[in-house]
C-alpha atoms as a PDB file:
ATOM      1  CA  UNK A   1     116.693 106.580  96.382  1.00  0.00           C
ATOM      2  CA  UNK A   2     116.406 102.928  96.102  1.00  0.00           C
ATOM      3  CA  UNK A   3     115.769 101.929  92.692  1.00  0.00           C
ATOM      4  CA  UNK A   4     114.337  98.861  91.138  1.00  0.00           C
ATOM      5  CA  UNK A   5     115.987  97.931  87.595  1.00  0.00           C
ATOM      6  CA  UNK A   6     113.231  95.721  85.669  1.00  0.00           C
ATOM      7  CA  UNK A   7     114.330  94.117  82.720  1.00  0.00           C
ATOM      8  CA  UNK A   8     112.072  91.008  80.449  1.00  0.00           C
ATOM      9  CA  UNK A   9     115.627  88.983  79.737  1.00  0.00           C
ATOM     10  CA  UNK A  10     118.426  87.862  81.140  1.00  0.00           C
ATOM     11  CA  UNK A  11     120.583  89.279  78.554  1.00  0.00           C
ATOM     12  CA  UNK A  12     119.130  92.787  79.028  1.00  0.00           C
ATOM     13  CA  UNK A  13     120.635  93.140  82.631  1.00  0.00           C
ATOM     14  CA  UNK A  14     123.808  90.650  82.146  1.00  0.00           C
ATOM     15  CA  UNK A  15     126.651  92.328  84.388  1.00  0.00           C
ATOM     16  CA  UNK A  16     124.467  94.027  86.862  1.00  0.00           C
ATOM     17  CA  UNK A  17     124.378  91.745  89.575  1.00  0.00           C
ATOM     18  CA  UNK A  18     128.209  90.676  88.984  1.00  0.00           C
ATOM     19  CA  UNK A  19     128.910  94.677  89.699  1.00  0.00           C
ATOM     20  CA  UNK A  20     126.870  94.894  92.931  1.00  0.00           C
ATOM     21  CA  UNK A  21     128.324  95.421  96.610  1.00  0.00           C
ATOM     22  CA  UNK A  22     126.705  93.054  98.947  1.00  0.00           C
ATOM     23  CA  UNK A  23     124.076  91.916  96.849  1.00  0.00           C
ATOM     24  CA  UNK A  24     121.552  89.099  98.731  1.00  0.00           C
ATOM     25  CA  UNK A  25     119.073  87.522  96.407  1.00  0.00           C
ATOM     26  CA  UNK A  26     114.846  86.369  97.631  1.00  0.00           C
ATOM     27  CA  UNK A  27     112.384  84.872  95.622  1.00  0.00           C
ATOM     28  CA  UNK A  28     109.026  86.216  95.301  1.00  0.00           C
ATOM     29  CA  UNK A  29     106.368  85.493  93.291  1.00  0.00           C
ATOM     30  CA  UNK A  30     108.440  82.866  91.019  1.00  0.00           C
ATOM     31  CA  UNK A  31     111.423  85.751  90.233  1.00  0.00           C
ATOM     32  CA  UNK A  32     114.664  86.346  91.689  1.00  0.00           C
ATOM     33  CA  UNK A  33     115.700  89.867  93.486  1.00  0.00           C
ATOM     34  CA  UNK A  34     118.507  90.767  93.725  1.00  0.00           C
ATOM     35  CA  UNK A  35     119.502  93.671  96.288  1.00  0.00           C
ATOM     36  CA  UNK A  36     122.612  95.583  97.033  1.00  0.00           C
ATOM     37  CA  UNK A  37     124.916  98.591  96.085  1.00  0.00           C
ATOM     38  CA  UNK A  38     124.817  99.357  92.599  1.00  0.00           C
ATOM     39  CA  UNK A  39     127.594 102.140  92.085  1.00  0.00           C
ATOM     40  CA  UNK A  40     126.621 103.301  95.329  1.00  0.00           C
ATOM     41  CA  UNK A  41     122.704 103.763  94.929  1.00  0.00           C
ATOM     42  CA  UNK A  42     120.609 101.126  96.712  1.00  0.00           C
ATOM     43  CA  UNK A  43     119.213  99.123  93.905  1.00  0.00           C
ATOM     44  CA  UNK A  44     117.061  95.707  93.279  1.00  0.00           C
ATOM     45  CA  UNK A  45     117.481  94.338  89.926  1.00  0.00           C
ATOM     46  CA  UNK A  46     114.621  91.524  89.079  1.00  0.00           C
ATOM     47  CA  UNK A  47     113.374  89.719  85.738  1.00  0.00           C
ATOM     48  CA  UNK A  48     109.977  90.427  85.189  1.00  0.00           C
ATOM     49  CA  UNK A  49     109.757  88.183  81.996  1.00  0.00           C
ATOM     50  CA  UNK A  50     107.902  88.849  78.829  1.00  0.00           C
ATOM     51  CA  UNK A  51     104.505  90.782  78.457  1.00  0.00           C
ATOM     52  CA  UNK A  52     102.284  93.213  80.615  1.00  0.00           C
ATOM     53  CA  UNK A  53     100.798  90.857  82.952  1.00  0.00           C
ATOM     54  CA  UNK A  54     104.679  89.875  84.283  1.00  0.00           C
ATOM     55  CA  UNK A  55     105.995  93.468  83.839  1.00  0.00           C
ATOM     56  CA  UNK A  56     102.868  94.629  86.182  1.00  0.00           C
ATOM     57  CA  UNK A  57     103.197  91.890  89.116  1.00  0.00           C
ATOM     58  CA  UNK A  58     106.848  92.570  89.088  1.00  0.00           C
ATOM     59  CA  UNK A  59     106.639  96.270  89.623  1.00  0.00           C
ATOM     60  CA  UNK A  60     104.077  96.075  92.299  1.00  0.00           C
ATOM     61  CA  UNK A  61     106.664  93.527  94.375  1.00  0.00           C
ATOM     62  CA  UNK A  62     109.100  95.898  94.211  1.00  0.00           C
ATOM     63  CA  UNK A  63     107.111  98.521  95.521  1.00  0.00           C
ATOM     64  CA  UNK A  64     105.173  96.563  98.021  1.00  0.00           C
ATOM     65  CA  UNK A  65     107.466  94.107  99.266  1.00  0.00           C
ATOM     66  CA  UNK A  66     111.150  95.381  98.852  1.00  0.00           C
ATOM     67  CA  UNK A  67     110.440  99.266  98.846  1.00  0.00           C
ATOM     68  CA  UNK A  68     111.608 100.506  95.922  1.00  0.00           C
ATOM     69  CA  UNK A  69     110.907 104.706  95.754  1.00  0.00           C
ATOM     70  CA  UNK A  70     112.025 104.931  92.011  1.00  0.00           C
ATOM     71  CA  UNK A  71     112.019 102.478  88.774  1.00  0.00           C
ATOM     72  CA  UNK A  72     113.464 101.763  85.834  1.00  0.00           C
ATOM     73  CA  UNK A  73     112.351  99.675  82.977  1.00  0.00           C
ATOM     74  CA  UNK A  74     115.573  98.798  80.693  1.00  0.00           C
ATOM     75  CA  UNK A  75     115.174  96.567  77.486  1.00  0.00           C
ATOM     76  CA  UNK A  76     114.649  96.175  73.571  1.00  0.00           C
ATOM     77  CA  UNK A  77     111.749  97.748  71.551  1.00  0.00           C
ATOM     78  CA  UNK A  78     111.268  97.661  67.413  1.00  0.00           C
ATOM     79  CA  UNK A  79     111.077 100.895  65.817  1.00  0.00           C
ATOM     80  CA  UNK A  80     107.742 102.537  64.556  1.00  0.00           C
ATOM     81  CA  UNK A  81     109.143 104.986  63.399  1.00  0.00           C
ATOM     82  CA  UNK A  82     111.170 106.260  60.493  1.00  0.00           C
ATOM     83  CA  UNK A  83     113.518 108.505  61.698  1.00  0.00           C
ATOM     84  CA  UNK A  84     114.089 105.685  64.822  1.00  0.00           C
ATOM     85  CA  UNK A  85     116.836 102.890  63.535  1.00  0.00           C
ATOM     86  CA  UNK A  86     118.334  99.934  64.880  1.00  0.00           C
ATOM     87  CA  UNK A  87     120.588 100.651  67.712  1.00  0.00           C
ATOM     88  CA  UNK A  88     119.077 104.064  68.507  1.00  0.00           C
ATOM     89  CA  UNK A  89     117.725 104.571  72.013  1.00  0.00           C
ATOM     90  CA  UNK A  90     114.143 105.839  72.482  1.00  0.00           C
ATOM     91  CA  UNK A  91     113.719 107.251  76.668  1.00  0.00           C
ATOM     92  CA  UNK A  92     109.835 107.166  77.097  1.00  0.00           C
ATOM     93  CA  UNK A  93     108.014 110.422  77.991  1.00  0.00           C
ATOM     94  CA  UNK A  94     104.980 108.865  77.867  1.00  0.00           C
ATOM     95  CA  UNK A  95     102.946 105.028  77.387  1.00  0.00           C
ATOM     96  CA  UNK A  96     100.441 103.445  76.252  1.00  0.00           C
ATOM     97  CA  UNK A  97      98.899  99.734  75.754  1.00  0.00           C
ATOM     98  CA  UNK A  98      98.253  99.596  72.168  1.00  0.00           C
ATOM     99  CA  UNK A  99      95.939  96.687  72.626  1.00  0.00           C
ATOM    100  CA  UNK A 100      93.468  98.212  75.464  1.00  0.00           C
ATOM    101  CA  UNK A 101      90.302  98.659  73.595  1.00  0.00           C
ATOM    102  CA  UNK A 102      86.901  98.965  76.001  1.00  0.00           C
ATOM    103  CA  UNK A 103      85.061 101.136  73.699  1.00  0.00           C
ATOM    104  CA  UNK A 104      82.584 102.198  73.260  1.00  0.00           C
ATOM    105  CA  UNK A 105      82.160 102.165  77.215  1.00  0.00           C
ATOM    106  CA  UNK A 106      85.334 104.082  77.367  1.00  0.00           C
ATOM    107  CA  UNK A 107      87.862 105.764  74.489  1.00  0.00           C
ATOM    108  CA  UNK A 108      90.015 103.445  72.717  1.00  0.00           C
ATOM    109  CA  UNK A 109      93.621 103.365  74.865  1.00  0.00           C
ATOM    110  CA  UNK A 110      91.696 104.659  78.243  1.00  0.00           C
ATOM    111  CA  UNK A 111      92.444 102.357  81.221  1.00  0.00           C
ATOM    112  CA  UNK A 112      88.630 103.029  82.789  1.00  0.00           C
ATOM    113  CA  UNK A 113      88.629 104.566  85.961  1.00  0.00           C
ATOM    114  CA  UNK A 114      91.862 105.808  85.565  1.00  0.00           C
ATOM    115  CA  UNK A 115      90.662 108.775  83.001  1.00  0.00           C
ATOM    116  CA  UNK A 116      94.346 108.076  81.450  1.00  0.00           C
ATOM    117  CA  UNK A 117      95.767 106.091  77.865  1.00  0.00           C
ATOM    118  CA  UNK A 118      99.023 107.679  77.974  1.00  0.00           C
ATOM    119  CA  UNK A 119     101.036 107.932  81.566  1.00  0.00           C
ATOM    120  CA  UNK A 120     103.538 109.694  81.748  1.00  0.00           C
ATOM    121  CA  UNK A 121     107.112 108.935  83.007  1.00  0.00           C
ATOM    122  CA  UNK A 122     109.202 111.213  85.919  1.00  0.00           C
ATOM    123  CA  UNK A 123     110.834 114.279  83.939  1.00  0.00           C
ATOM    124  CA  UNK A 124     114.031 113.881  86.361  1.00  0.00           C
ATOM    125  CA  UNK A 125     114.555 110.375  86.141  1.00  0.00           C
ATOM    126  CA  UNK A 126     114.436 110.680  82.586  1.00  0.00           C
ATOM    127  CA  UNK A 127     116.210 113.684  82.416  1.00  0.00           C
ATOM    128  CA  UNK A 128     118.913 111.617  83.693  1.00  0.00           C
ATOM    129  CA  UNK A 129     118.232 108.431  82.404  1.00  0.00           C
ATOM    130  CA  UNK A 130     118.353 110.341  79.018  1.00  0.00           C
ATOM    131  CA  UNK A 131     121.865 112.499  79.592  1.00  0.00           C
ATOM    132  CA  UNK A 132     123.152 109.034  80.649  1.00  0.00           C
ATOM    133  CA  UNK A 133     122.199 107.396  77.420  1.00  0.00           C
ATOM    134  CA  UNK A 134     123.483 110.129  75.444  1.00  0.00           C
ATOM    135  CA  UNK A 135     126.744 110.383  76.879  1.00  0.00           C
ATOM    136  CA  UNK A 136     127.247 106.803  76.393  1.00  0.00           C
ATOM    137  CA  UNK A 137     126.541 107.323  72.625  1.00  0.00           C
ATOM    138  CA  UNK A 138     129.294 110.254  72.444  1.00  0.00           C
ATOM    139  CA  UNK A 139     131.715 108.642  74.675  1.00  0.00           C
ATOM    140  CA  UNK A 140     131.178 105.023  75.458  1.00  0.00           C
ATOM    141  CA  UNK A 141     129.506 103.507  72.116  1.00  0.00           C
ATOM    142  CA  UNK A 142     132.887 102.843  70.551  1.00  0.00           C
ATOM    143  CA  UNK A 143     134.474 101.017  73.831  1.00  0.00           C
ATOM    144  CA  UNK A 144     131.887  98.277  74.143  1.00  0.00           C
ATOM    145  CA  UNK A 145     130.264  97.533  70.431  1.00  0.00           C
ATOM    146  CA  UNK A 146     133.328  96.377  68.053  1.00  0.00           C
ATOM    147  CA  UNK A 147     133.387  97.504  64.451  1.00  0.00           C
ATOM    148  CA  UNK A 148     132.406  94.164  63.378  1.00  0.00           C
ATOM    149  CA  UNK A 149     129.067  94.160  65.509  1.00  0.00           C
ATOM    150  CA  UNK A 150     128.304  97.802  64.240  1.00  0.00           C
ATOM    151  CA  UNK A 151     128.844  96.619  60.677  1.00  0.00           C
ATOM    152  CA  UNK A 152     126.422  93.658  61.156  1.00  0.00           C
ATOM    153  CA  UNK A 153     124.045  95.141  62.420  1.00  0.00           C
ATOM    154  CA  UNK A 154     124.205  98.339  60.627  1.00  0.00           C
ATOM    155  CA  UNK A 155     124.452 100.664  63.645  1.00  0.00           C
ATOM    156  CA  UNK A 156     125.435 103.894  62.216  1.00  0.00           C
ATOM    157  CA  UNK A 157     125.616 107.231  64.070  1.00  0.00           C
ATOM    158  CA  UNK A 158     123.262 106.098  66.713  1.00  0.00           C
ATOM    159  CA  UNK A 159     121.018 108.607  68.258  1.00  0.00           C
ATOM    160  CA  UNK A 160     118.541 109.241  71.024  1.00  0.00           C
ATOM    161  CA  UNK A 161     115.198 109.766  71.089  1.00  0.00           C
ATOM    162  CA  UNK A 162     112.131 110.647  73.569  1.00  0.00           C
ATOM    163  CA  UNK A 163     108.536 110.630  72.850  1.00  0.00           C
ATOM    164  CA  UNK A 164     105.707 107.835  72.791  1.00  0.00           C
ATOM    165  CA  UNK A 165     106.309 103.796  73.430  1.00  0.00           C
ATOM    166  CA  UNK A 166     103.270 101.638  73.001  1.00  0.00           C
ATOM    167  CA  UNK A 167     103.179  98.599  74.463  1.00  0.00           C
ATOM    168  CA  UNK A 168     101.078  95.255  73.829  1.00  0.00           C
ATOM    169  CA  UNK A 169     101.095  91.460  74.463  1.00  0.00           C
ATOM    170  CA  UNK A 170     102.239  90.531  71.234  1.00  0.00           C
ATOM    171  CA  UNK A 171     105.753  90.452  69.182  1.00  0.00           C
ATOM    172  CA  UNK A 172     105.369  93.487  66.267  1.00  0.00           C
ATOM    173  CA  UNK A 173     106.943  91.647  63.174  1.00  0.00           C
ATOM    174  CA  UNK A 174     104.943  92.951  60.397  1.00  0.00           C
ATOM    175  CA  UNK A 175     104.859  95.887  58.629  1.00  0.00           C
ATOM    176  CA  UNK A 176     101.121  96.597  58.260  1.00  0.00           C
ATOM    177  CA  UNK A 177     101.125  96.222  62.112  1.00  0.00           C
ATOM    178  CA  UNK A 178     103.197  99.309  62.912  1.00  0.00           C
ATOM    179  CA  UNK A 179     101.283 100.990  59.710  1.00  0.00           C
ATOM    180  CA  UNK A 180      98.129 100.622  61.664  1.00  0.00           C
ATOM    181  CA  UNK A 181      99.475 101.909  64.966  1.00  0.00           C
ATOM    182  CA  UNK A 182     101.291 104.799  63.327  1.00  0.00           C
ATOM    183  CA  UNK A 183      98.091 105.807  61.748  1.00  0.00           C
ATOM    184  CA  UNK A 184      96.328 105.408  65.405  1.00  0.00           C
ATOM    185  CA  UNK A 185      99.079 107.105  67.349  1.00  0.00           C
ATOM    186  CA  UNK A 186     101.148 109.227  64.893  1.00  0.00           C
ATOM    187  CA  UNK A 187     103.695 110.529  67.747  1.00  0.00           C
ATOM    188  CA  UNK A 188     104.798 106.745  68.444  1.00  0.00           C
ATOM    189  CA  UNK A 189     108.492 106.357  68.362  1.00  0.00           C
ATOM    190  CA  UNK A 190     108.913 102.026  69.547  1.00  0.00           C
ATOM    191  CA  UNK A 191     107.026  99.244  70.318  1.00  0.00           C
ATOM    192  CA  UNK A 192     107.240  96.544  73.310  1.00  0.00           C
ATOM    193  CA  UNK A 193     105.605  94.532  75.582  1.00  0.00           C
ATOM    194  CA  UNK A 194     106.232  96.184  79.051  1.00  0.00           C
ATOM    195  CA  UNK A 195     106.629  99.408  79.702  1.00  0.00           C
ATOM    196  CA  UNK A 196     103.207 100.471  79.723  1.00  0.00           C
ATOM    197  CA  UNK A 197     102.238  98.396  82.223  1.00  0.00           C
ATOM    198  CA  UNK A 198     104.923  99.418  84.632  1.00  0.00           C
ATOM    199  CA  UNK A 199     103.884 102.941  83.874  1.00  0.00           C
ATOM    200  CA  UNK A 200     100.437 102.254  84.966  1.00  0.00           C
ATOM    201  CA  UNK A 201     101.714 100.366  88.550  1.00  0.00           C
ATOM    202  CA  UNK A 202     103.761 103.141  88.988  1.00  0.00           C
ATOM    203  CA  UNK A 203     100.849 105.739  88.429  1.00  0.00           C
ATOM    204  CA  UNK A 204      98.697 103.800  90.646  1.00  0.00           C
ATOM    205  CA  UNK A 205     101.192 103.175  93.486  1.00  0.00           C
ATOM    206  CA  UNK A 206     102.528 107.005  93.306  1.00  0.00           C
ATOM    207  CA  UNK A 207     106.011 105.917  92.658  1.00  0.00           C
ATOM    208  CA  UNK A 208     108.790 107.924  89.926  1.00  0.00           C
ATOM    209  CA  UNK A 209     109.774 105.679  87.124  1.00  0.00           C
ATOM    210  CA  UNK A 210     110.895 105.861  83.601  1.00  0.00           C
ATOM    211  CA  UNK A 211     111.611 103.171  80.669  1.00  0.00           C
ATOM    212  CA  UNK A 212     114.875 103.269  78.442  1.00  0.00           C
ATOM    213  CA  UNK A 213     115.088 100.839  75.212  1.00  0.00           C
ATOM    214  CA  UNK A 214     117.317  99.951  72.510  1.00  0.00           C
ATOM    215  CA  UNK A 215     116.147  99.468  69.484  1.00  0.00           C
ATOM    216  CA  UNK A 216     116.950  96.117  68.239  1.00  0.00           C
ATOM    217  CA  UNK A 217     114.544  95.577  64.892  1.00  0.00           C
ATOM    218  CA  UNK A 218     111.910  98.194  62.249  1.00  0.00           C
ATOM    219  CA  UNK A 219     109.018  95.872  63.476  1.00  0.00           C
ATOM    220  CA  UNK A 220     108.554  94.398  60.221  1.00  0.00           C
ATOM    221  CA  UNK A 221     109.429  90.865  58.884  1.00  0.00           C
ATOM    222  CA  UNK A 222     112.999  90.689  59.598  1.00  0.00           C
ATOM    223  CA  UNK A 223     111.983  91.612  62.893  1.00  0.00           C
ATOM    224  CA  UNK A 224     112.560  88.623  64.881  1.00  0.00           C
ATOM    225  CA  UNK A 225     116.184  87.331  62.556  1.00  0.00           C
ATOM    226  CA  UNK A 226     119.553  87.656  64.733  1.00  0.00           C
ATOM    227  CA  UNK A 227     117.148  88.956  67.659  1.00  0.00           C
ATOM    228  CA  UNK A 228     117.997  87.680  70.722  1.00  0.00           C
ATOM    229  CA  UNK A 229     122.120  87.764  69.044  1.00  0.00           C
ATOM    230  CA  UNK A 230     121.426  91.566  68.851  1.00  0.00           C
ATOM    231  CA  UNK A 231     120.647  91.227  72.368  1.00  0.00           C
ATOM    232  CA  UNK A 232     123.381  89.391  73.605  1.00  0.00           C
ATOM    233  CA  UNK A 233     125.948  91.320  71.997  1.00  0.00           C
ATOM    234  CA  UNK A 234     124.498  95.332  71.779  1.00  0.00           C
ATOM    235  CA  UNK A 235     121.422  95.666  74.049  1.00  0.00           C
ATOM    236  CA  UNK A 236     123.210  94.022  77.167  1.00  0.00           C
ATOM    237  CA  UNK A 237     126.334  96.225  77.328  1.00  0.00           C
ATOM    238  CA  UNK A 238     123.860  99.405  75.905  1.00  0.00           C
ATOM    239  CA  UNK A 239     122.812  99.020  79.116  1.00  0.00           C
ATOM    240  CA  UNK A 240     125.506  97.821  81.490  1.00  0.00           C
ATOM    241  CA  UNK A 241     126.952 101.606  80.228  1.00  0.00           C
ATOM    242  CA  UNK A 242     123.916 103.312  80.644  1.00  0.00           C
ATOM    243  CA  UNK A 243     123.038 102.104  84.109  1.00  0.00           C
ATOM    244  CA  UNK A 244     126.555 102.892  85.815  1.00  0.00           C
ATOM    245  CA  UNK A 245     126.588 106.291  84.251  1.00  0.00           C
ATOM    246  CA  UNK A 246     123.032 106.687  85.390  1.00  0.00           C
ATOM    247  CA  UNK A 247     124.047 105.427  88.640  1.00  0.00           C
ATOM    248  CA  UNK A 248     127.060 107.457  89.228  1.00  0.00           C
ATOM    249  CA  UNK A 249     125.889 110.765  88.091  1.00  0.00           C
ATOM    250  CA  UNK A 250     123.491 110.590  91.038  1.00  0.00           C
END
């Protein structure tokens, strides 16, 4: 396996390079890869900034250019769901781009000539990606968030999910906007602005991948307060965790 780690911020993949064996760095396309051993799997970790356009040209580099055979898309969503709170984890099984509309040449969600709205991630990779993230909840949770972050950010009894992520060039931070989405896709669990286009690169180019997020806001008005805090001080070491038990379980 070598494995490309895509991330939108900095913050999201803040450690990773600092734990790598050997790691040499090349810039492509305006981003930074970085390559090496990551807990002994051969992995390239790269920035793909925000939205679906970056996210897309990103994957196909890896692929094309440094080789990657497996990906992984780690980051924040919002919640569009009920049962799906703040600091839960949601591991894709499938995506879709919430904003594709070509009808009434082709259904609402379809990419044309693909026959496909929802792609579907790689059952093992999330398999594992998923018994990674849920052994971090049951044994690592309490080592890396402190009591005082928990209580701020109201992170009780985290849990994880897997189901439907939509994802969209714009920021959800209202209410009636997940309303309208729920009511369009009932199965949808989170909301970003990545992680369908990845799946669609990866779908095209043949190649396993599979998208992991924190939840770090309910989409709604309050959606964007303490954000990139949240961030900084759960989503990064959510995933730090995640990652090298991911990694080492291989």
């Amino acid at each position: 396996m070598r494995l490309g780690i895509i991330s939108a911020l900095a913050e999201e993949q803040h450690g990773l390079i600092e734990a790598m064996e050997g790691p040499y760095k090349r810039v492509h396309g305006m981003r930074e890869y970085t390559a090496g051993k990551l807990w002994e799997i051969d992995a390239v970790c790269v920035l793909s900034r925000i939205g679906k356009v970056a996210a897309a040209m990103t994957a196909a580099i890896l692929v094309e250019k440094f080789e990657v055979t497996h990906i992984v898309f780690t980051g924040v969503a919002g919640s569009a769901d009920p049962e799906v709170n703040v600091g839960d984890i949601v591991v894709a099984e499938s995506l879709v781009q919430h904003d594709f509309d070509a009808s009434p040449l082709f259904p609402r969600y379809q990419i044309p000539l693909t026959g496909l709205s929802h792609f579907e991630t790689d059952v093992t990779l999330s398999d594992r990606m998923a018994g990674a993230g849920q052994q971090f909840i049951e044994h690592g949770l309490g080592g890396v968030i402190s009591p005082e972050t928990a209580h701020a950010f109201r992170l009780n009894k985290p849990r994880l999910h897997r189901g439907l992520i939509a994802s969209g060039d714009q920021f959800i931070g209202k209410r009636g906007q997940v309303t309208q989405l729920k009511a369009a896709l009932p199965a949808l669990l989170a909301v970003e602005m990545e992680g369908a286009a990845v799946a669609q690169v990866c779908f095209e180019l043949g190649i396993p991948f599979a998208v992991i997020r924190t939840i770090s806001d309910k989409a709604n008005e309050d959606a964007a307060t303490d954000f990139m805090h949240f961030v900084k001080t759960v989503a990064s070491p959510y995933a730090f965790d995640i990652l090298q038990r991911f990694c080492l379980a291989q």
